[in-house]
Protein backbone atom coordinates (compact mmCIF):
# COMPACT_ATOMS: atom_id res chain seq x y z
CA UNK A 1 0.00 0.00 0.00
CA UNK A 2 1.60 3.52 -0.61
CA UNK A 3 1.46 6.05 2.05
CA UNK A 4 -0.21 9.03 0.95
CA UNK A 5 2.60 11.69 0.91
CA UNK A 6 0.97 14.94 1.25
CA UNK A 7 1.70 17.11 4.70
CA UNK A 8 -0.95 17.00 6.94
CA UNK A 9 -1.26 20.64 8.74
CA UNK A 10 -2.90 20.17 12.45
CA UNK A 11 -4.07 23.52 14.56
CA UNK A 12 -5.00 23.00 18.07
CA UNK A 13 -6.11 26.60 20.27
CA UNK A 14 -4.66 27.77 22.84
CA UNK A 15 -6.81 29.51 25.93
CA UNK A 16 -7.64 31.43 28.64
CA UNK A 17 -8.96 30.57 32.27
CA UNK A 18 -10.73 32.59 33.60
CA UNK A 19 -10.87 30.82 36.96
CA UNK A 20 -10.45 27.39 38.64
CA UNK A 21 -7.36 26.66 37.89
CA UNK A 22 -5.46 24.39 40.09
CA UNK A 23 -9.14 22.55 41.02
CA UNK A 24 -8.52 19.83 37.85
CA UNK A 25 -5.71 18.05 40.20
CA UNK A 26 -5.96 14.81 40.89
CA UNK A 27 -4.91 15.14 44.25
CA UNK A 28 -7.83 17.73 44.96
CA UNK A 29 -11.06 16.77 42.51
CA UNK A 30 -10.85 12.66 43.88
CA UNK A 31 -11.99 13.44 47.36
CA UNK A 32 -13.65 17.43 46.16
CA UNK A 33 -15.25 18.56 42.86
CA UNK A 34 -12.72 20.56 40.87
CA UNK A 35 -14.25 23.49 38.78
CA UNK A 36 -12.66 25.61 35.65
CA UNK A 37 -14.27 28.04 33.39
CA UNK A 38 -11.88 28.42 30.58
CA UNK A 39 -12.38 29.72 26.71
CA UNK A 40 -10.41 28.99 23.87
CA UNK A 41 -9.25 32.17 21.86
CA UNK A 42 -7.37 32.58 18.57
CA UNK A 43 -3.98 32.20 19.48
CA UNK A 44 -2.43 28.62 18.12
CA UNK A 45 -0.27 25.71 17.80
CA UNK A 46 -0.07 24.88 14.60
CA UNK A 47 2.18 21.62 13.23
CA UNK A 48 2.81 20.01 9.48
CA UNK A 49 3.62 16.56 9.38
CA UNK A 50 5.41 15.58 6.39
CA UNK A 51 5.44 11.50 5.46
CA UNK A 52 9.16 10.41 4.89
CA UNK A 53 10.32 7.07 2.79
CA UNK A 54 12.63 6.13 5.13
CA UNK A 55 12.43 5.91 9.01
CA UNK A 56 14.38 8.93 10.18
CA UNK A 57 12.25 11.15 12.49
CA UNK A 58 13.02 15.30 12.29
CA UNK A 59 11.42 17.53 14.54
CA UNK A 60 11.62 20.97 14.38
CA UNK A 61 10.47 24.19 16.26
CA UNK A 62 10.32 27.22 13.93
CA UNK A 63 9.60 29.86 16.86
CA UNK A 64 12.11 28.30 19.30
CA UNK A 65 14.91 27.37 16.64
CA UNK A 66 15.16 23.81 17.37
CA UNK A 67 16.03 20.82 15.40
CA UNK A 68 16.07 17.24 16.82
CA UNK A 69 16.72 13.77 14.57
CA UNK A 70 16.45 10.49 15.49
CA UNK A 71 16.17 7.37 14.25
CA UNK A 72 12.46 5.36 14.84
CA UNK A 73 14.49 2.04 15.16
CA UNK A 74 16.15 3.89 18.13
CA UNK A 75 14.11 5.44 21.31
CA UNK A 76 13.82 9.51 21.50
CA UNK A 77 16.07 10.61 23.95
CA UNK A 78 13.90 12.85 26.32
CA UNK A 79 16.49 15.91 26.87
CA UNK A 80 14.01 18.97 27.20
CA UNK A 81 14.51 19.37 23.77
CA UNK A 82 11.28 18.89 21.64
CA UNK A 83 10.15 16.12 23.98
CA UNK A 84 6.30 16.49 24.19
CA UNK A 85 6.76 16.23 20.52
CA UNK A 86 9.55 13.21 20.58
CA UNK A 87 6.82 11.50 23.38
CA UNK A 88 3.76 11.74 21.10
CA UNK A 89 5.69 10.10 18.28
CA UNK A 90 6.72 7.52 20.40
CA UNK A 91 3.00 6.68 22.13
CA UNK A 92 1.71 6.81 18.53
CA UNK A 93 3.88 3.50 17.23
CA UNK A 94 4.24 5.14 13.63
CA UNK A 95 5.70 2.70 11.27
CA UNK A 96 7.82 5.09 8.67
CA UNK A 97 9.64 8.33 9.42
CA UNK A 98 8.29 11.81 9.30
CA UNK A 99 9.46 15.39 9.48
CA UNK A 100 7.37 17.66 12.01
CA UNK A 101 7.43 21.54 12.05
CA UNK A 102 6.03 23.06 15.23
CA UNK A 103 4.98 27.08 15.47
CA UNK A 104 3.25 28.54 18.76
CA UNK A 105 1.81 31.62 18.99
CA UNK A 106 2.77 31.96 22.70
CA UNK A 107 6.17 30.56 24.41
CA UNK A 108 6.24 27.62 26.55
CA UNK A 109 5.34 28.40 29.84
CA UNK A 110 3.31 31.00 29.23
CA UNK A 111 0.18 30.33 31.23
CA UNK A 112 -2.41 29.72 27.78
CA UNK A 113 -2.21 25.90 27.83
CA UNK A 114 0.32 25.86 24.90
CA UNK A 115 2.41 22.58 25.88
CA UNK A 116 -1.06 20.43 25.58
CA UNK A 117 -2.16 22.23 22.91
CA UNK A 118 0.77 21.25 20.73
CA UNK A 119 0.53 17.76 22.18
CA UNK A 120 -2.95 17.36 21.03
CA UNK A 121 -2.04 19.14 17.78
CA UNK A 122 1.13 16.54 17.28
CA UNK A 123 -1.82 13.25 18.25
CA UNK A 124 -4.06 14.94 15.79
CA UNK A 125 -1.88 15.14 12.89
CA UNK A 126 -0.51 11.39 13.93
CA UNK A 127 -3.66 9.57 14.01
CA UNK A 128 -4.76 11.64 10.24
CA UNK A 129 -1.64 9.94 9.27
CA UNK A 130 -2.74 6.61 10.49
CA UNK A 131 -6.58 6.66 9.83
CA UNK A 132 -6.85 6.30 13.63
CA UNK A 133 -10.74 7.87 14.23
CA UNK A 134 -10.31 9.20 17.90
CA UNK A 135 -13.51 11.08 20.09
CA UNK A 136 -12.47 13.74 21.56
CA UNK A 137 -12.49 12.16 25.19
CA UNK A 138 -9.88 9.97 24.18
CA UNK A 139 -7.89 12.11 22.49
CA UNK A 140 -7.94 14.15 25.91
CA UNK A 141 -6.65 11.09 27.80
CA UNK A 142 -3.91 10.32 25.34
CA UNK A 143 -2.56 13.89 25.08
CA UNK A 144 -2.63 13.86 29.05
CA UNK A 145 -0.88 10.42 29.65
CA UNK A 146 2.02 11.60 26.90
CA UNK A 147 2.48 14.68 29.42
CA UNK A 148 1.83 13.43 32.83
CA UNK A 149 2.48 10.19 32.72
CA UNK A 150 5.38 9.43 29.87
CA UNK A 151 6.99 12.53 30.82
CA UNK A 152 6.19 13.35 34.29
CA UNK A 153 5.40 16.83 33.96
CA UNK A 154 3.29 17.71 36.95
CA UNK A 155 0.02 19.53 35.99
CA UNK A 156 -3.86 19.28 35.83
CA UNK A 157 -6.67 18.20 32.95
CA UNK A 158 -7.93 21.31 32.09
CA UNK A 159 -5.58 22.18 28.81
CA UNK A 160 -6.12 18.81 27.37
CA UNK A 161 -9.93 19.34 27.63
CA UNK A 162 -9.73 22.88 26.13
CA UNK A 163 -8.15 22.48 23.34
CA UNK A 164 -9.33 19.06 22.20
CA UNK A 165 -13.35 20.82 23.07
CA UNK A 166 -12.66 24.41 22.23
CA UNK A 167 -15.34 27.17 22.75
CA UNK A 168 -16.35 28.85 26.52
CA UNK A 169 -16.75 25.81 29.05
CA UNK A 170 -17.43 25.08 32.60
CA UNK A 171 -15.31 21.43 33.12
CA UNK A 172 -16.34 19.41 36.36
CA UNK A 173 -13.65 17.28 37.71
CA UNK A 174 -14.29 14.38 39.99
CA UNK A 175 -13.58 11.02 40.84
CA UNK A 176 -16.20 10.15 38.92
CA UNK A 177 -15.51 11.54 35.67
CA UNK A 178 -15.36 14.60 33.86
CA UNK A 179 -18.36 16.46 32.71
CA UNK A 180 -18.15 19.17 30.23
CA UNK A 181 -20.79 21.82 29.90
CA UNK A 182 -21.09 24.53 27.40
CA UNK A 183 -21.89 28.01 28.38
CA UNK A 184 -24.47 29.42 26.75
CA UNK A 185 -23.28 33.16 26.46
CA UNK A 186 -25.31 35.86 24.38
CA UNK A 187 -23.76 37.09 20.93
CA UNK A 188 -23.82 40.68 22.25
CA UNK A 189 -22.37 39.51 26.15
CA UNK A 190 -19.67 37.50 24.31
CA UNK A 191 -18.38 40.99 22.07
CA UNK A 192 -18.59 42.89 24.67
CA UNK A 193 -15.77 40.34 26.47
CA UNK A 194 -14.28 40.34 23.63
CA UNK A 195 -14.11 44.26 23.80
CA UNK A 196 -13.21 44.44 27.44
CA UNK A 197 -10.61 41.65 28.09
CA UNK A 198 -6.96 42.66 27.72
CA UNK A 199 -4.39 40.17 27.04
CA UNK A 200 -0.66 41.22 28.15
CA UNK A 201 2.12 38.88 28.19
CA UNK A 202 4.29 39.57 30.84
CA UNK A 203 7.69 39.44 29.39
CA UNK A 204 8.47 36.47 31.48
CA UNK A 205 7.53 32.74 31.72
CA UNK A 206 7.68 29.99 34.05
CA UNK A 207 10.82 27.87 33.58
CA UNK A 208 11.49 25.28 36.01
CA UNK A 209 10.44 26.98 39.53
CA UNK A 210 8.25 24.16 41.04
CA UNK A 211 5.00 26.30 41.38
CA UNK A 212 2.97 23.39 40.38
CA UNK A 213 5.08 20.93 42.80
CA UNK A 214 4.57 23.55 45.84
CA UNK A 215 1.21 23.63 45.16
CA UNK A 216 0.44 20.06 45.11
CA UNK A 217 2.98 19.56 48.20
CA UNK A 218 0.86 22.50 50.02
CA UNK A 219 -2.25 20.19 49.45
CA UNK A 220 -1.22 17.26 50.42
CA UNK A 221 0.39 18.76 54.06
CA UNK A 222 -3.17 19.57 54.40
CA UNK A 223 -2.77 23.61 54.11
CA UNK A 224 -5.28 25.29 55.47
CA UNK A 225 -4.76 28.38 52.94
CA UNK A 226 -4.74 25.82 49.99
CA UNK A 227 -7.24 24.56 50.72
CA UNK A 228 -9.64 27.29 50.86
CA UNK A 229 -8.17 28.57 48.18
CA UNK A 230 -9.09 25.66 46.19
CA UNK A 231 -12.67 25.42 47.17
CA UNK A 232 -13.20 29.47 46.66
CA UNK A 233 -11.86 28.84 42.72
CA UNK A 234 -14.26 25.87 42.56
CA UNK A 235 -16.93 28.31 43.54
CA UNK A 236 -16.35 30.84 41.64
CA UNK A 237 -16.19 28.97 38.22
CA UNK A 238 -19.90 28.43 39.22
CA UNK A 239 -20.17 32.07 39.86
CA UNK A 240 -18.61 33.50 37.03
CA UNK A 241 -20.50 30.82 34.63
CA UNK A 242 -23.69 32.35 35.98
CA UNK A 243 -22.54 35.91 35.88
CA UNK A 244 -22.23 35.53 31.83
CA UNK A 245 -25.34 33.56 31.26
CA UNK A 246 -27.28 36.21 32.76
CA UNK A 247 -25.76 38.63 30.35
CA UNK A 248 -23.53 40.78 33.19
CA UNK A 249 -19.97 40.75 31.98
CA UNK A 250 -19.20 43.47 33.99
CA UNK A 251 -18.72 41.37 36.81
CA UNK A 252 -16.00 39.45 35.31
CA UNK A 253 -13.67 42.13 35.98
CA UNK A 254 -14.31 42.08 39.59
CA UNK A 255 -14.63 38.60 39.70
CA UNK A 256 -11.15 38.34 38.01
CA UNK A 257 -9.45 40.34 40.62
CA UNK A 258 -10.83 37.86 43.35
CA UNK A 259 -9.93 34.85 41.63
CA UNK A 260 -6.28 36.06 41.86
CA UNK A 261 -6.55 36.27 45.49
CA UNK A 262 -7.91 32.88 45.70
CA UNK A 263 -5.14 31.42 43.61
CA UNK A 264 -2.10 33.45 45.90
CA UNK A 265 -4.33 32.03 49.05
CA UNK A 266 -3.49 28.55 47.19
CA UNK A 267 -0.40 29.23 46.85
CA UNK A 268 1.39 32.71 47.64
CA UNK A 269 4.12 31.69 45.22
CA UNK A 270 2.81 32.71 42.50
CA UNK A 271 3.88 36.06 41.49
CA UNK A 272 6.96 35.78 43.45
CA UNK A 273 10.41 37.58 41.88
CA UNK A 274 8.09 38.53 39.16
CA UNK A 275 6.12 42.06 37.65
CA UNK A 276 2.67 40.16 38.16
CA UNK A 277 1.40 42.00 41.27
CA UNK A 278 3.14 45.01 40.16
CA UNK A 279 1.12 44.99 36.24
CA UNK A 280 -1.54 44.09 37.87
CA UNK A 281 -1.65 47.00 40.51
CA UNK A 282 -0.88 49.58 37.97
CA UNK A 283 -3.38 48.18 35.78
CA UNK A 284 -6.14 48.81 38.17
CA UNK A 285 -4.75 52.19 39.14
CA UNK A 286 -5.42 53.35 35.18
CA UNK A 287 -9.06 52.17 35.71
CA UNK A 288 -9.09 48.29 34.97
CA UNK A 289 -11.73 46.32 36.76
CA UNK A 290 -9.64 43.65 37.73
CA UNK A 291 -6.96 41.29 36.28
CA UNK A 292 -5.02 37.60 37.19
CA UNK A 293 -2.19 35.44 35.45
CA UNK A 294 -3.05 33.46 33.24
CA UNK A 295 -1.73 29.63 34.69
CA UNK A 296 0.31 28.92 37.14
CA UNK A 297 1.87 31.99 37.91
CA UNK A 298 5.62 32.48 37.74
CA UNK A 299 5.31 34.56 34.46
CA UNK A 300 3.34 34.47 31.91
CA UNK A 301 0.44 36.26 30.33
CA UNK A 302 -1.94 38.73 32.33
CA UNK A 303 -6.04 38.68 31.48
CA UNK A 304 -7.24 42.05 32.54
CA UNK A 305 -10.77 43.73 32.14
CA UNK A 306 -11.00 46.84 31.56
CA UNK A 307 -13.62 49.17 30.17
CA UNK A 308 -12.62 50.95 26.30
CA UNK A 309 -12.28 54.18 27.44
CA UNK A 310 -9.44 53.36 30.23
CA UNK A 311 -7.76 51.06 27.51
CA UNK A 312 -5.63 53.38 26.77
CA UNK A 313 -4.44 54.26 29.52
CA UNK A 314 -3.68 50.48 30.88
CA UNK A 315 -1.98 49.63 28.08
CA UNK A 316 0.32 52.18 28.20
CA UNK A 317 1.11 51.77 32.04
CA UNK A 318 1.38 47.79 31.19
CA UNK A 319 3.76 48.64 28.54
CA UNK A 320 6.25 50.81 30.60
CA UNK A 321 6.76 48.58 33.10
CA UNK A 322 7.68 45.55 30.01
CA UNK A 323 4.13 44.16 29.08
CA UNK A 324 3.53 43.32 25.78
CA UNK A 325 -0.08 43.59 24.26
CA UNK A 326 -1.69 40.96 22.43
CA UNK A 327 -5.05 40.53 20.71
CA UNK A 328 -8.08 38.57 22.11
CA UNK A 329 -11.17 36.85 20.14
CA UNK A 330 -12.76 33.14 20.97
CA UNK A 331 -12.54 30.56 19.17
CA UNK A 332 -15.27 28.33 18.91
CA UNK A 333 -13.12 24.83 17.66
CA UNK A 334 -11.38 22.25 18.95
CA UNK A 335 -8.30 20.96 17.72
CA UNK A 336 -8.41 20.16 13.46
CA UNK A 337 -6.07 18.71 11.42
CA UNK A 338 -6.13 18.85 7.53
CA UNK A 339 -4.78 17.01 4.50
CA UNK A 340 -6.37 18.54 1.25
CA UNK A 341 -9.60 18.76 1.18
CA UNK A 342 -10.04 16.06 4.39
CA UNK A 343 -10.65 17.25 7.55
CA UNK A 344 -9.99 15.24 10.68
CA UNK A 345 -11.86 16.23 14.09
CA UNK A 346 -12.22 14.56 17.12
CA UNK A 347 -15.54 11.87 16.34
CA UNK A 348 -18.69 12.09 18.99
């Protein structure tokens, strides 16, 4: 049979959380439910998978300049070079090499989900390639197990779901399963969001600091602070789901601002040796409702709402003290990959 030997071009969103983050932990949804409201938004990862006659793999990241080759007959040495890439090859079992180019709209670490999107984007293209039908439930599990479990990096659920799902959704985490729930937001509610919510990447992201570790650590000693930290960001995913079905988004700003304290309560690292609290301070001195990082914490990417008329005057004190404005709109899709005129989306 001849392989088909067109590129196959995968795209998988990256997003925003508005709150919850931290809840879709193992070690806190299996004895409490974990809650996130997150939204998907028009920054990408996007990757091209080129078929290859022979069965060298060659991975390469166009934004971060990096090249890796390897041999399939041989296993991919996991160096923190192009591993979540190198990982998702390897769980796939491909049968002939392949040359993969990788581009991200945000840098790794960055707080918008982008190391499972580009997993997800990577399984995508892979199972195109092998005529593998996947629903997007399973193609949530695989993406996660690549990154948690064949490469040990610590984290939650949430990205996986959000960019294999895409659009504005409440996800419930529990022993019991996941549920994930739509919200049904208003065309008008959702523009004015659109027109309200500032993006700002920080000018630094989280490299290797533990924040996750802490925070899991801080659970487990039974923190008191963690802990009701945890439960108030559960809470308020409800809140803030309701707040935008009943048409207010003006209370997302607020509500912002107090899901930031909630996340330090979980863990007061989080903006530590870094401009967060200092952005954030001087972006509700110019008249913004109310802001948080985006992730973790450590670095990152700022969401801030603020109304248009004091726009201009948060971006420009974000800007002097090193932010870097970028542009905000939903995006209603999950991750797609493409091959001429074929499609492939998660089934179901």
């Amino acid at each position: 049979m001849t392989r088909d030997p067109r590129p196959i071009d995968a795209v998988a969103p990256l997003r925003i959380s508005f709150v919850g983050g931290g809840t879709d932990f193992p070690h806190w949804y299996v004895e409490h439910v974990g809650v996130v409201l997150s939204a998907t938004i028009d920054h990408f990862v996007r990757v091209r998978l080129t078929p290859r006659d022979d069965r060298e793999v060659v991975v390469r990241s166009l934004d971060l300049d990096e090249l890796v080759r390897y041999h399939l007959d041989e296993r991919p040495v996991y160096d923190g070079v192009m591993d979540l890439a190198k990982a998702a090859i390897e769980r796939a079992g491909v049968h002939t090499g392949l040359e993969l180019q990788i581009r991200s709209e945000a840098p790794p670490g960055s707080g918008l989900g982008g190391s499972s999107a580009l997993v997800t984007a990577v399984v995508a293209a892979l199972a195109m390639l092998e005529g593998r039908s996947l629903t997007a439930r399973q193609l949530v599990e695989v993406s996660y197990v690549i990154e948690r479990e064949d490469l040990g990096i610590s984290g939650g659920w949430q990205d996986q779901y959000a960019a294999a799902f895409g659009g504005i959704n409440l996800f419930e985490f529990s022993a019991a399963g996941v549920a994930v729930t739509p919200v049904g937001i208003a065309a008008e509610t959702r523009r004015t969001l659109e027109r309200n919510l500032l993006l700002c990447y920080t000018g630094y992201v989280r490299r290797h600091v533990g924040l996750i570790d802490r925070q899991i650590a801080f659970a487990r000693e039974g923190r008191e602070d963690t802990r009701l930290g945890l439960k108030r960001l559960s809470e308020m995913a409800y809140e803030m789901r309701d707040a935008l079905e009943d048409d207010d988004p003006e209370s997302v700003g607020v509500m912002l601002r107090q899901a930031f304290e909630a996340k330090k309560l979980m863990n007061p690292h989080i903006a530590e040796h870094t401009p967060i609290e200092a952005m954030l301070g001087a972006a509700q001195a110019a008249g913004a409702a109310g802001g948080k990082i985006c992730g973790a914490g450590g670095g990152g990417y700022l969401l801030i709402y603020a109304e248009p008329e004091v726009q201009p005057a948060v971006r420009r004190e974000l800007e002097q003290l090193g932010g870097q404005m970028a542009p905000l709109r939903f995006h209603g899709e999950g991750v797609r990959a493409f091959r001429g005129e074929a499609t492939w989306a998660p089934a179901g």
